[in-house]
PDB file of N, CA and C in Angstrom:
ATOM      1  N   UNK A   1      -0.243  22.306   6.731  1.00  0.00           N
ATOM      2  CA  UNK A   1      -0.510  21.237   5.779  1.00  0.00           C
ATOM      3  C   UNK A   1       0.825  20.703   5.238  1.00  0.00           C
ATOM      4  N   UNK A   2       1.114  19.325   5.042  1.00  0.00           N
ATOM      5  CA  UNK A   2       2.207  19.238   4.362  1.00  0.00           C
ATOM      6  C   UNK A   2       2.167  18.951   3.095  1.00  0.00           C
ATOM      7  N   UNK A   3       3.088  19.064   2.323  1.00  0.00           N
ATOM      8  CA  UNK A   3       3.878  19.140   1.494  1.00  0.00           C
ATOM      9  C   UNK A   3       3.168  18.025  -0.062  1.00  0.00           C
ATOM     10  N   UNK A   4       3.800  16.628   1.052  1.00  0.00           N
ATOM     11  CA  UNK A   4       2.995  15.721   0.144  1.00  0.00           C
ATOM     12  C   UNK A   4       1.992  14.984   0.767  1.00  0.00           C
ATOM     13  N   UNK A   5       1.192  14.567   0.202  1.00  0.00           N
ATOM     14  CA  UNK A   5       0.255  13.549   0.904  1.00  0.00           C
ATOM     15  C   UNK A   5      -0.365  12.343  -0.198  1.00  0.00           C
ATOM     16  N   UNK A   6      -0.084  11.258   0.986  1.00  0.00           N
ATOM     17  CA  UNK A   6      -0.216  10.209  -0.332  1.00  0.00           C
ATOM     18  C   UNK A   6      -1.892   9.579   0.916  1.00  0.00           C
ATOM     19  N   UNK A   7      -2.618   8.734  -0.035  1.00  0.00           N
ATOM     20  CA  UNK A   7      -3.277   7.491   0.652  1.00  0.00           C
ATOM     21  C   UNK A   7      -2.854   5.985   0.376  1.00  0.00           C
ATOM     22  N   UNK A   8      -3.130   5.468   1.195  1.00  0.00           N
ATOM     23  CA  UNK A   8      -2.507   3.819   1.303  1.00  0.00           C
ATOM     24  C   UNK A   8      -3.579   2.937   1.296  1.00  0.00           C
ATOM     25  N   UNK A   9      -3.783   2.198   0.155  1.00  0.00           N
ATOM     26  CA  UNK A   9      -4.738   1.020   0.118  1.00  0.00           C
ATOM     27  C   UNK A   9      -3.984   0.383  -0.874  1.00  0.00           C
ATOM     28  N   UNK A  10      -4.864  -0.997  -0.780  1.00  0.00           N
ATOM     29  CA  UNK A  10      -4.862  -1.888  -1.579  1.00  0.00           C
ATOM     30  C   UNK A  10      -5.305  -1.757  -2.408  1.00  0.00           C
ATOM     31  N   UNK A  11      -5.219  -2.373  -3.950  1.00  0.00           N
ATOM     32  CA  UNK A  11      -6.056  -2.230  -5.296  1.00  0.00           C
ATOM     33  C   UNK A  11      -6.044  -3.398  -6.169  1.00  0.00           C
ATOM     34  N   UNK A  12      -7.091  -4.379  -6.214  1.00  0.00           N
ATOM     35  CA  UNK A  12      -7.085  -4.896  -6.973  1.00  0.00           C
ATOM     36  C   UNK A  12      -6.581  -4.822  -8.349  1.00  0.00           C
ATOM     37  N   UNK A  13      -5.235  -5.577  -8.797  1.00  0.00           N
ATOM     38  CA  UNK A  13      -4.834  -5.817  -9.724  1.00  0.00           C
ATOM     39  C   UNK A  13      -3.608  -4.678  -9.845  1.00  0.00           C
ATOM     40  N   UNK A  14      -3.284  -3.902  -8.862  1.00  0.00           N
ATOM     41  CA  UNK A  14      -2.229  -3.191  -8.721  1.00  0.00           C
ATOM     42  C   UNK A  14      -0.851  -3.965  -7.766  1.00  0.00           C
ATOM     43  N   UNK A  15      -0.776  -4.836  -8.366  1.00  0.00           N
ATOM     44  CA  UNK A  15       0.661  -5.738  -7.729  1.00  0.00           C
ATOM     45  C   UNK A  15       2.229  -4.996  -6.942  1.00  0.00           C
ATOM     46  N   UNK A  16       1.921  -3.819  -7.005  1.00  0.00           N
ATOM     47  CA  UNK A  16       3.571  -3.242  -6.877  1.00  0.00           C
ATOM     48  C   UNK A  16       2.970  -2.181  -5.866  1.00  0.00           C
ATOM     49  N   UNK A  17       1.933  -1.384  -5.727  1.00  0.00           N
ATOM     50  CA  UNK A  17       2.186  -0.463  -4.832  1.00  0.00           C
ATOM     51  C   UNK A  17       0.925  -0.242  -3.751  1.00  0.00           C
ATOM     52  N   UNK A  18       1.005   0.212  -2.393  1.00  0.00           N
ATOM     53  CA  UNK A  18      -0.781   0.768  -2.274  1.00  0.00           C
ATOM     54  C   UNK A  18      -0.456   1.996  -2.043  1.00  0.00           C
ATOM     55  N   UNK A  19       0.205   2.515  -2.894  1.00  0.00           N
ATOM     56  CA  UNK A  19       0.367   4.450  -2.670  1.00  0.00           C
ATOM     57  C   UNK A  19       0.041   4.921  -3.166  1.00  0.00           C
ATOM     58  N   UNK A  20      -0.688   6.183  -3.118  1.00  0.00           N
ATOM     59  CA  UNK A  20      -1.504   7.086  -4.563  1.00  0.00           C
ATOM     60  C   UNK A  20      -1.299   8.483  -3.753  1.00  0.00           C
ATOM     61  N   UNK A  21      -0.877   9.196  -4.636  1.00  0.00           N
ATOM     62  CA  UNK A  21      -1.110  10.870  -4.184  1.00  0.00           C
ATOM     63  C   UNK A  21      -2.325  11.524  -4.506  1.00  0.00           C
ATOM     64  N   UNK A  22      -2.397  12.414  -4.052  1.00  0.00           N
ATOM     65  CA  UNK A  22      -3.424  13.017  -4.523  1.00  0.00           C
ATOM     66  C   UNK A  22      -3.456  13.719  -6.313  1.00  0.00           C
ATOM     67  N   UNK A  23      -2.610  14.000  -6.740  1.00  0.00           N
ATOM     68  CA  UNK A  23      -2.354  14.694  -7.740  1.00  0.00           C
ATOM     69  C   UNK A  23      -1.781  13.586  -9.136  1.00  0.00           C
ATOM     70  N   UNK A  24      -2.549  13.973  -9.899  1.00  0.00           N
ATOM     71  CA  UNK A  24      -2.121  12.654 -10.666  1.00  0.00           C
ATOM     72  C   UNK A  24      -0.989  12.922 -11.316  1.00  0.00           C
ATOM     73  N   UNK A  25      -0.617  14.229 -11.708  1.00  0.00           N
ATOM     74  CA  UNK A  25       0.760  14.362 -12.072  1.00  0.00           C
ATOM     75  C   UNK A  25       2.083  14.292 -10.852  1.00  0.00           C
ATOM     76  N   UNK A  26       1.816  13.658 -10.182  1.00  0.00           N
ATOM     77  CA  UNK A  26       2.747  13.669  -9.122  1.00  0.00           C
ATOM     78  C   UNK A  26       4.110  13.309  -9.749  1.00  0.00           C
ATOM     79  N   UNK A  27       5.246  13.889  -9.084  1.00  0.00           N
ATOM     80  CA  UNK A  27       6.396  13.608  -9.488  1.00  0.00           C
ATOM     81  C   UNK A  27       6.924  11.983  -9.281  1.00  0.00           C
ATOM     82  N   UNK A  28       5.803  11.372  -8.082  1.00  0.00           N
ATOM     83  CA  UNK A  28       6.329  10.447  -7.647  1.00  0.00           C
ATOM     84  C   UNK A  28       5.673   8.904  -8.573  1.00  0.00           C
ATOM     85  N   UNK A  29       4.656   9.465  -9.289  1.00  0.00           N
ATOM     86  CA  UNK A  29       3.919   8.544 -10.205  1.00  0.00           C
ATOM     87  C   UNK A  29       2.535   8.290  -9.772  1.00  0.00           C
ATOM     88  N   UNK A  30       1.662   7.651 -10.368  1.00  0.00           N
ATOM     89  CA  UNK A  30       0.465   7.520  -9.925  1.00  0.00           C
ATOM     90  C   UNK A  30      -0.783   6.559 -10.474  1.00  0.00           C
ATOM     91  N   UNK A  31      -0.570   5.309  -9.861  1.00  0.00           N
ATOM     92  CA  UNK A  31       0.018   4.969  -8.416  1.00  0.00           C
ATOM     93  C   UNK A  31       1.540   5.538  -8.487  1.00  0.00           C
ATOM     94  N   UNK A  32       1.757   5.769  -7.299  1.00  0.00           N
ATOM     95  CA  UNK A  32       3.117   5.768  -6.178  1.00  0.00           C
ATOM     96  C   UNK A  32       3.760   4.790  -6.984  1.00  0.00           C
ATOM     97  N   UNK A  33       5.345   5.062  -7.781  1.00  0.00           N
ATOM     98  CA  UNK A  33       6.311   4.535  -8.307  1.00  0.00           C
ATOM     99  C   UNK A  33       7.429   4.016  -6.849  1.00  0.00           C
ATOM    100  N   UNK A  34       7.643   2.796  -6.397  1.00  0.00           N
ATOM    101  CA  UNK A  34       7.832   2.876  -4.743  1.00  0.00           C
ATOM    102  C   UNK A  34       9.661   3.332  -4.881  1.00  0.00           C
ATOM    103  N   UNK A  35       9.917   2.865  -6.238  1.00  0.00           N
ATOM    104  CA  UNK A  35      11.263   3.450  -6.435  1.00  0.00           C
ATOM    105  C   UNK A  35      11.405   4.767  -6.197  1.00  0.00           C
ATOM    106  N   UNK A  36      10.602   5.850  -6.098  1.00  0.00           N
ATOM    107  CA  UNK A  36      10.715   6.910  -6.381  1.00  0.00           C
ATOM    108  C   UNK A  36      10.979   7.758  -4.766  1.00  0.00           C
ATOM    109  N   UNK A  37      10.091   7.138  -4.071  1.00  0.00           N
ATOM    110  CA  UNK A  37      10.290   7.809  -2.602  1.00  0.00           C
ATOM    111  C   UNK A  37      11.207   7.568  -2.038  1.00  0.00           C
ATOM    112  N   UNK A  38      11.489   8.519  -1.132  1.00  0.00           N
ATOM    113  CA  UNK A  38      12.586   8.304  -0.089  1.00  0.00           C
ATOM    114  C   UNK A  38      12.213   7.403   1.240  1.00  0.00           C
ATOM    115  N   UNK A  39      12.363   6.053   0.621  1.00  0.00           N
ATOM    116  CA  UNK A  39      12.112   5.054   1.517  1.00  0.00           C
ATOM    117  C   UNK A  39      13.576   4.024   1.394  1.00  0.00           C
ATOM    118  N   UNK A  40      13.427   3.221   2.613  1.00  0.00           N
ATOM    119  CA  UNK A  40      14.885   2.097   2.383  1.00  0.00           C
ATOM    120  C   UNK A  40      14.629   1.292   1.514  1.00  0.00           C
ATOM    121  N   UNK A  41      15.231   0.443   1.315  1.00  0.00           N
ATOM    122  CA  UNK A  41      14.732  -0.596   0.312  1.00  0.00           C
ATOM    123  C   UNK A  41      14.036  -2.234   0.800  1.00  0.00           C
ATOM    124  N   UNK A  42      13.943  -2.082   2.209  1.00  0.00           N
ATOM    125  CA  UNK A  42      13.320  -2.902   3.046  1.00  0.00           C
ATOM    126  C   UNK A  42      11.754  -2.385   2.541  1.00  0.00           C
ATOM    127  N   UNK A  43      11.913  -1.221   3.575  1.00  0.00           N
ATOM    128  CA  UNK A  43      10.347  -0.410   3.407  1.00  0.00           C
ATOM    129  C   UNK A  43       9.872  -0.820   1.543  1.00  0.00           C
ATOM    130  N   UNK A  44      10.212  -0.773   1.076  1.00  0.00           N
ATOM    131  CA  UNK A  44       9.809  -0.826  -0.421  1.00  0.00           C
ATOM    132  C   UNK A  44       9.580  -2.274  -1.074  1.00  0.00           C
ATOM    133  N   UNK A  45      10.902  -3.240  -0.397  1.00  0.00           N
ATOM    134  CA  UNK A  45      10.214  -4.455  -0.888  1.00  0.00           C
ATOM    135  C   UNK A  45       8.863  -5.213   0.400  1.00  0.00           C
ATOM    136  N   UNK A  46       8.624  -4.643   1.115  1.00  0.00           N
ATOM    137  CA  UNK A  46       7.841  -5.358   2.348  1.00  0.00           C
ATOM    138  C   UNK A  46       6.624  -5.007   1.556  1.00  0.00           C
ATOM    139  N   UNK A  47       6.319  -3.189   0.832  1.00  0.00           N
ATOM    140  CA  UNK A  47       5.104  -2.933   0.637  1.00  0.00           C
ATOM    141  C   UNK A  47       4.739  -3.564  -0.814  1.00  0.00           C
ATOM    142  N   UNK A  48       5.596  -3.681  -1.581  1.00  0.00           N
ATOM    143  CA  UNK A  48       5.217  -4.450  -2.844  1.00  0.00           C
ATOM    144  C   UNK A  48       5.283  -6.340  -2.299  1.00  0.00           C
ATOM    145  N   UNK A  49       5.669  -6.788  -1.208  1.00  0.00           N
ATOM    146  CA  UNK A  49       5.123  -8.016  -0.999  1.00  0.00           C
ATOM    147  C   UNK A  49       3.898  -7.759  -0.681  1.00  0.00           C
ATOM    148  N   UNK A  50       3.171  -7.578   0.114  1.00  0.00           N
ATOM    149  CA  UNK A  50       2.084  -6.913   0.647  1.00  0.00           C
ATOM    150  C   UNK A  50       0.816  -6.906  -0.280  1.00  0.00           C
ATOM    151  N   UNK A  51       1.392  -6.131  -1.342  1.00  0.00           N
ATOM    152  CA  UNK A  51       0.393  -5.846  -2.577  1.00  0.00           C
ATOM    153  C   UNK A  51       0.334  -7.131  -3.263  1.00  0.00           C
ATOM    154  N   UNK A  52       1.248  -7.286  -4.117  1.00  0.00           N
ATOM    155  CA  UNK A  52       1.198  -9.185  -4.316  1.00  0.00           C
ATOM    156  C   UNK A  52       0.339 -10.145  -3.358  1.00  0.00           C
ATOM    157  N   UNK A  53       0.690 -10.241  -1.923  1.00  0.00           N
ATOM    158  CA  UNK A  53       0.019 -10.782  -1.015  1.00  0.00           C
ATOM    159  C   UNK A  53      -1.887 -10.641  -0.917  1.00  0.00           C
ATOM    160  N   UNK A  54      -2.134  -9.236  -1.733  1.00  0.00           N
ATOM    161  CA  UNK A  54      -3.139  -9.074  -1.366  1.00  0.00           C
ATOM    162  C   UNK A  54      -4.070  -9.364  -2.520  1.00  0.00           C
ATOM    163  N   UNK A  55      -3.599  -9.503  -3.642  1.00  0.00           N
ATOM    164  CA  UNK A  55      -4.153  -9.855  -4.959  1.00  0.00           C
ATOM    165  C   UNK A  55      -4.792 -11.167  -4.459  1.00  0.00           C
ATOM    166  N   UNK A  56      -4.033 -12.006  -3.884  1.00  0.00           N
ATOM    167  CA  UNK A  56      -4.221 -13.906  -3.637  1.00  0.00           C
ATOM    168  C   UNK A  56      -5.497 -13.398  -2.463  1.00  0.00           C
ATOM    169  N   UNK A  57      -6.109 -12.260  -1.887  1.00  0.00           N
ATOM    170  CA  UNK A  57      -7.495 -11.821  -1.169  1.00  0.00           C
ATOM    171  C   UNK A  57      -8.522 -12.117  -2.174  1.00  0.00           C
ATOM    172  N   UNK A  58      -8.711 -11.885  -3.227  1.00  0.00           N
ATOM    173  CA  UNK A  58      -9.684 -12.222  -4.390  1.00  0.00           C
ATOM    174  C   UNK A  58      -9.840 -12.931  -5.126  1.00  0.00           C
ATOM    175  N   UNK A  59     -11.427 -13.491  -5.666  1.00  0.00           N
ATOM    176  CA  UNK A  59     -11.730 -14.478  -6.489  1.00  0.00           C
ATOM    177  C   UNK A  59     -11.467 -13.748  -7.682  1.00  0.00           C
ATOM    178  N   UNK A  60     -10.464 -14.033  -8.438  1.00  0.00           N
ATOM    179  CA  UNK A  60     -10.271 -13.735  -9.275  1.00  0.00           C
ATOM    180  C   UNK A  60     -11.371 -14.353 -10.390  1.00  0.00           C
ATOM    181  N   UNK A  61     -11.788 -15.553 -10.082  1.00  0.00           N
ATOM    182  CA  UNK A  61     -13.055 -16.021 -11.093  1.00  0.00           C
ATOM    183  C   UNK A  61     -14.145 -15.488 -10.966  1.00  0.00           C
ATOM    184  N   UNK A  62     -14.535 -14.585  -9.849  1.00  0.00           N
ATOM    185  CA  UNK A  62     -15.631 -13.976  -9.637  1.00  0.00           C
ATOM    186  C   UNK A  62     -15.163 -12.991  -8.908  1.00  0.00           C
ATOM    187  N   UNK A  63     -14.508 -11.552  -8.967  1.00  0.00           N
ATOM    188  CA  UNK A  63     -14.752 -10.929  -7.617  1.00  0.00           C
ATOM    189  C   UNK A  63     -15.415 -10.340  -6.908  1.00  0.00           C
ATOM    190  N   UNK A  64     -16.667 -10.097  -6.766  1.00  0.00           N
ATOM    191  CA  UNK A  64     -17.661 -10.127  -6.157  1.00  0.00           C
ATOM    192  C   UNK A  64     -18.050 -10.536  -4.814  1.00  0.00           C
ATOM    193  N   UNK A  65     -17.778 -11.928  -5.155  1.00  0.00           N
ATOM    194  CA  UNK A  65     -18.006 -13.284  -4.075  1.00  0.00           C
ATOM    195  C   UNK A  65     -17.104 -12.561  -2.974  1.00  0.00           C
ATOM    196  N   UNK A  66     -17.110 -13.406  -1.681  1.00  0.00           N
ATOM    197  CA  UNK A  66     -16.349 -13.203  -0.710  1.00  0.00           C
ATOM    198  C   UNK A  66     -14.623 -13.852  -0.961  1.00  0.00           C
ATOM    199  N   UNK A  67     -14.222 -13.130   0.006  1.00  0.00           N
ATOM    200  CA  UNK A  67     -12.488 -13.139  -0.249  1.00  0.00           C
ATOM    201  C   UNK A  67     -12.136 -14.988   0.174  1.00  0.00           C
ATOM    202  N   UNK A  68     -11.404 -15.667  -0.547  1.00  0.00           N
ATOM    203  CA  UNK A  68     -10.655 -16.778  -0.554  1.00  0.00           C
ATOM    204  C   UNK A  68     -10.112 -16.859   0.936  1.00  0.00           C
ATOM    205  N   UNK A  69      -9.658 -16.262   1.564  1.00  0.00           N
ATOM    206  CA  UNK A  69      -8.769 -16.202   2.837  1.00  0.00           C
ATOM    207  C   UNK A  69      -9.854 -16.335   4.145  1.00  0.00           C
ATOM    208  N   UNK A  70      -9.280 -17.113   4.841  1.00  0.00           N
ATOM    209  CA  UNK A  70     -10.236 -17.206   6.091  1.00  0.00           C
ATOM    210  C   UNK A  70      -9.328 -16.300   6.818  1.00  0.00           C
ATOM    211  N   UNK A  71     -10.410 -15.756   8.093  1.00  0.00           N
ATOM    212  CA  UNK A  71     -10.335 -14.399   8.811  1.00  0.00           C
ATOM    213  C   UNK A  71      -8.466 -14.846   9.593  1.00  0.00           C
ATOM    214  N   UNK A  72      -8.247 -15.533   9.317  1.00  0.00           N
ATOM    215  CA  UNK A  72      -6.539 -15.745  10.549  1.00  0.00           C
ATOM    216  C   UNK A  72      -5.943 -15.240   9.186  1.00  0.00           C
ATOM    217  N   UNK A  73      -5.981 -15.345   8.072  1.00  0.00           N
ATOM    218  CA  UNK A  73      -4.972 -14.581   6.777  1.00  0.00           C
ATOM    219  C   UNK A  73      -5.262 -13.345   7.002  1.00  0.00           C
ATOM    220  N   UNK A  74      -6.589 -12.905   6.918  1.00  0.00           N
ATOM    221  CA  UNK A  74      -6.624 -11.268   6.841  1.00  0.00           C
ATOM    222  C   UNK A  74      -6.197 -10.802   7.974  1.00  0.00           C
ATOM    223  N   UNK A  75      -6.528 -11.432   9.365  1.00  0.00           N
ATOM    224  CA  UNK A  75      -6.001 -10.719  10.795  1.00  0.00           C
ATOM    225  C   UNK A  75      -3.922 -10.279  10.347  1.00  0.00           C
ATOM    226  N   UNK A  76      -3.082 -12.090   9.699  1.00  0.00           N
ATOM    227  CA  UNK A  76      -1.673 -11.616   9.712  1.00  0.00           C
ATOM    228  C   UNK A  76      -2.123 -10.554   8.556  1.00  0.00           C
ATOM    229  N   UNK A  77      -2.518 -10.691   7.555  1.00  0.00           N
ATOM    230  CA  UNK A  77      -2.070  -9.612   6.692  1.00  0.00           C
ATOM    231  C   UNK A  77      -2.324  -7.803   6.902  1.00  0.00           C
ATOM    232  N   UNK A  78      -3.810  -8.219   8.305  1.00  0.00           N
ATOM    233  CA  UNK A  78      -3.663  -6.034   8.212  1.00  0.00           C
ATOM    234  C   UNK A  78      -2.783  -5.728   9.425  1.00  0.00           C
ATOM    235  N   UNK A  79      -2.376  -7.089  10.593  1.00  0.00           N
ATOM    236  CA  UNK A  79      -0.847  -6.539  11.372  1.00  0.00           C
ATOM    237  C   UNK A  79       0.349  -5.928  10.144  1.00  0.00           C
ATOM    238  N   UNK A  80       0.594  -6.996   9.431  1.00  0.00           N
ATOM    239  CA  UNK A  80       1.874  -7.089   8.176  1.00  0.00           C
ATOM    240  C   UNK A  80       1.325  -5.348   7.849  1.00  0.00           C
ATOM    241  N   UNK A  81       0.214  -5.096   7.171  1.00  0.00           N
ATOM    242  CA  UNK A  81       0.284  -4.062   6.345  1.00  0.00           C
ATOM    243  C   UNK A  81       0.439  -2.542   7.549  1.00  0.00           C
ATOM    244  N   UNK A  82       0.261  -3.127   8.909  1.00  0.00           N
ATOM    245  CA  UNK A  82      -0.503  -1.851   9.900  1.00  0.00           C
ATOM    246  C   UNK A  82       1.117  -1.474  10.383  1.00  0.00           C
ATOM    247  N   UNK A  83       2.139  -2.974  10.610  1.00  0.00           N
ATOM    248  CA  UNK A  83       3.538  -2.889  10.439  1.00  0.00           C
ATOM    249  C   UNK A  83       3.978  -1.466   9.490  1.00  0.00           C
ATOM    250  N   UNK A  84       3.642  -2.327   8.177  1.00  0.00           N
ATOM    251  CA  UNK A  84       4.330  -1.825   6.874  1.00  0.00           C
ATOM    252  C   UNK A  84       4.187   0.144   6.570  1.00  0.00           C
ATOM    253  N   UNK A  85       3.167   0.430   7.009  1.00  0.00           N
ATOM    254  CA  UNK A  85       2.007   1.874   7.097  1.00  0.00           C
ATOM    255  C   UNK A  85       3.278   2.421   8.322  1.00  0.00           C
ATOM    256  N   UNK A  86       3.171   2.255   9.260  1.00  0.00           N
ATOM    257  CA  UNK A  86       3.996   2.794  10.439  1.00  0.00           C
ATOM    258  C   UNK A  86       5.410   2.513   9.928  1.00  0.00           C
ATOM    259  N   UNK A  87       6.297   1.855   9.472  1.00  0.00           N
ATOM    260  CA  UNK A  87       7.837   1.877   8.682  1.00  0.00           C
ATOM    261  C   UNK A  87       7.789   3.090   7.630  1.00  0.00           C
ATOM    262  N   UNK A  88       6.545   2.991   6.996  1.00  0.00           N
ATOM    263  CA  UNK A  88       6.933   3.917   5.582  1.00  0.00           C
ATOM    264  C   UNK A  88       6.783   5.702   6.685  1.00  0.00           C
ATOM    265  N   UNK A  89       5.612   5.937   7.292  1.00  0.00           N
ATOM    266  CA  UNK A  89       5.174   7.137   7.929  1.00  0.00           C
ATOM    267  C   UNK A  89       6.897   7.529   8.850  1.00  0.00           C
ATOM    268  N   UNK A  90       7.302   6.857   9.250  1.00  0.00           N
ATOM    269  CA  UNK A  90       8.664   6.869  10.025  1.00  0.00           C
ATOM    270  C   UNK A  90       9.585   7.411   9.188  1.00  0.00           C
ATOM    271  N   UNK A  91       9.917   6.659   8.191  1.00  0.00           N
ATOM    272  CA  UNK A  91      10.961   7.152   7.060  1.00  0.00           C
ATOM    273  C   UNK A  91      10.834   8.337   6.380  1.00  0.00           C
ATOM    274  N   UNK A  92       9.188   8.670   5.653  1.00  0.00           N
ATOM    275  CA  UNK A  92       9.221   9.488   5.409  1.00  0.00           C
ATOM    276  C   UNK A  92       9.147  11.235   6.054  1.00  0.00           C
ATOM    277  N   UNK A  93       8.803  10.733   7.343  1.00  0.00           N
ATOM    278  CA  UNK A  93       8.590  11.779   8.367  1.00  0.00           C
ATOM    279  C   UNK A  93       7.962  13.031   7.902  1.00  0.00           C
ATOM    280  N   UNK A  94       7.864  14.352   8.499  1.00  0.00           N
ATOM    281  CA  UNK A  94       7.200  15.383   8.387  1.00  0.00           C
ATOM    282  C   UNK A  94       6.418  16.025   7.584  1.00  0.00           C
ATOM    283  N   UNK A  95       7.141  16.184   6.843  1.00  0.00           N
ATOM    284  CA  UNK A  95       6.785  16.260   5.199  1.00  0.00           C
ATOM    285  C   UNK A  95       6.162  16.265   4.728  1.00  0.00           C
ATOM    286  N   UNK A  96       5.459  14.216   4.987  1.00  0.00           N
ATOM    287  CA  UNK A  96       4.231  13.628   4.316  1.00  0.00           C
ATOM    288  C   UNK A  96       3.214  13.133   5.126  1.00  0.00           C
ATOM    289  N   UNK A  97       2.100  13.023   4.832  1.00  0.00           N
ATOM    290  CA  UNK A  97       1.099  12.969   5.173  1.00  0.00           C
ATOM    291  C   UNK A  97       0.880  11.625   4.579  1.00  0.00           C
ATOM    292  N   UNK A  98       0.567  10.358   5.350  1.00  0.00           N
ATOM    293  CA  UNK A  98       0.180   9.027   4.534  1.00  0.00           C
ATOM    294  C   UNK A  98      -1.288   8.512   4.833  1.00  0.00           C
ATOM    295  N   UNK A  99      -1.754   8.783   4.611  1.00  0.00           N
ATOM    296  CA  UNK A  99      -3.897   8.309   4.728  1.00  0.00           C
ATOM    297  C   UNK A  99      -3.847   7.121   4.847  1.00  0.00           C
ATOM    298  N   UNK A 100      -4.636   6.549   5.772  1.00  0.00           N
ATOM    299  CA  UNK A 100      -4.964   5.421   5.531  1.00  0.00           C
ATOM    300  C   UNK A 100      -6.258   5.148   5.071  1.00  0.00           C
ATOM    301  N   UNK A 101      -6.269   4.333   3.899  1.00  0.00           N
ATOM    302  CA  UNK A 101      -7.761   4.891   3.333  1.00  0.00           C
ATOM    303  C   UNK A 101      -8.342   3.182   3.020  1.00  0.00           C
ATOM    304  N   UNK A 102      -7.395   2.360   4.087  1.00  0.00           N
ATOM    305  CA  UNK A 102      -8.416   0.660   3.466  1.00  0.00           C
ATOM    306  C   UNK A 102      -9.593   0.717   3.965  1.00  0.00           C
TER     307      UNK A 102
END
């Protein structure tokens, strides 16, 4: 088993990260503080664009309703995020365990 293990989604109204550990006292924050991991600083600003990117997925006047974005936004955005998931799992290597939990 390793060490750390985070899951990766999106969250409405969480603009900065889709990382969560399991443990809410995590050293690393919770949500995932992206400053905090041992990631580059590429890897870190790609996944907080990402999250931003994904807020503009919802009716914010209703969210309920179906997502604002026609299916060619969501196709670039889960390459961008399926990108972004495989950069962070690379960097952080062995160690951690990253879920994908969208």
């Amino acid at each position: 088993m390793h060490p750390h293990h985070l899951r990766f989604f999106f969250e409405a109204g969480v603009p900065h990260t889709p990382l969560w550990p399991d443990d809410v006292d995590s050293l690393y924050g919770s949500p995932c503080e992206l400053e905090r991991l041992p990631i580059s600083p590429a890897t870190r600003a790609e996944l907080a664009r990402l999250c931003e990117w994904y807020q503009s997925s919802l009716d914010w006047d209703y969210p309920p309703d179906p997502s604002p974005w026609p299916q060619e936004e969501w196709e670039r955005f889960t390459q961008q995020a399926d990108a972004a998931l495989d950069a962070l799992r690379r960097e952080l290597g062995d160690g951690w365990t990253v879920e994908d939990r969208r």
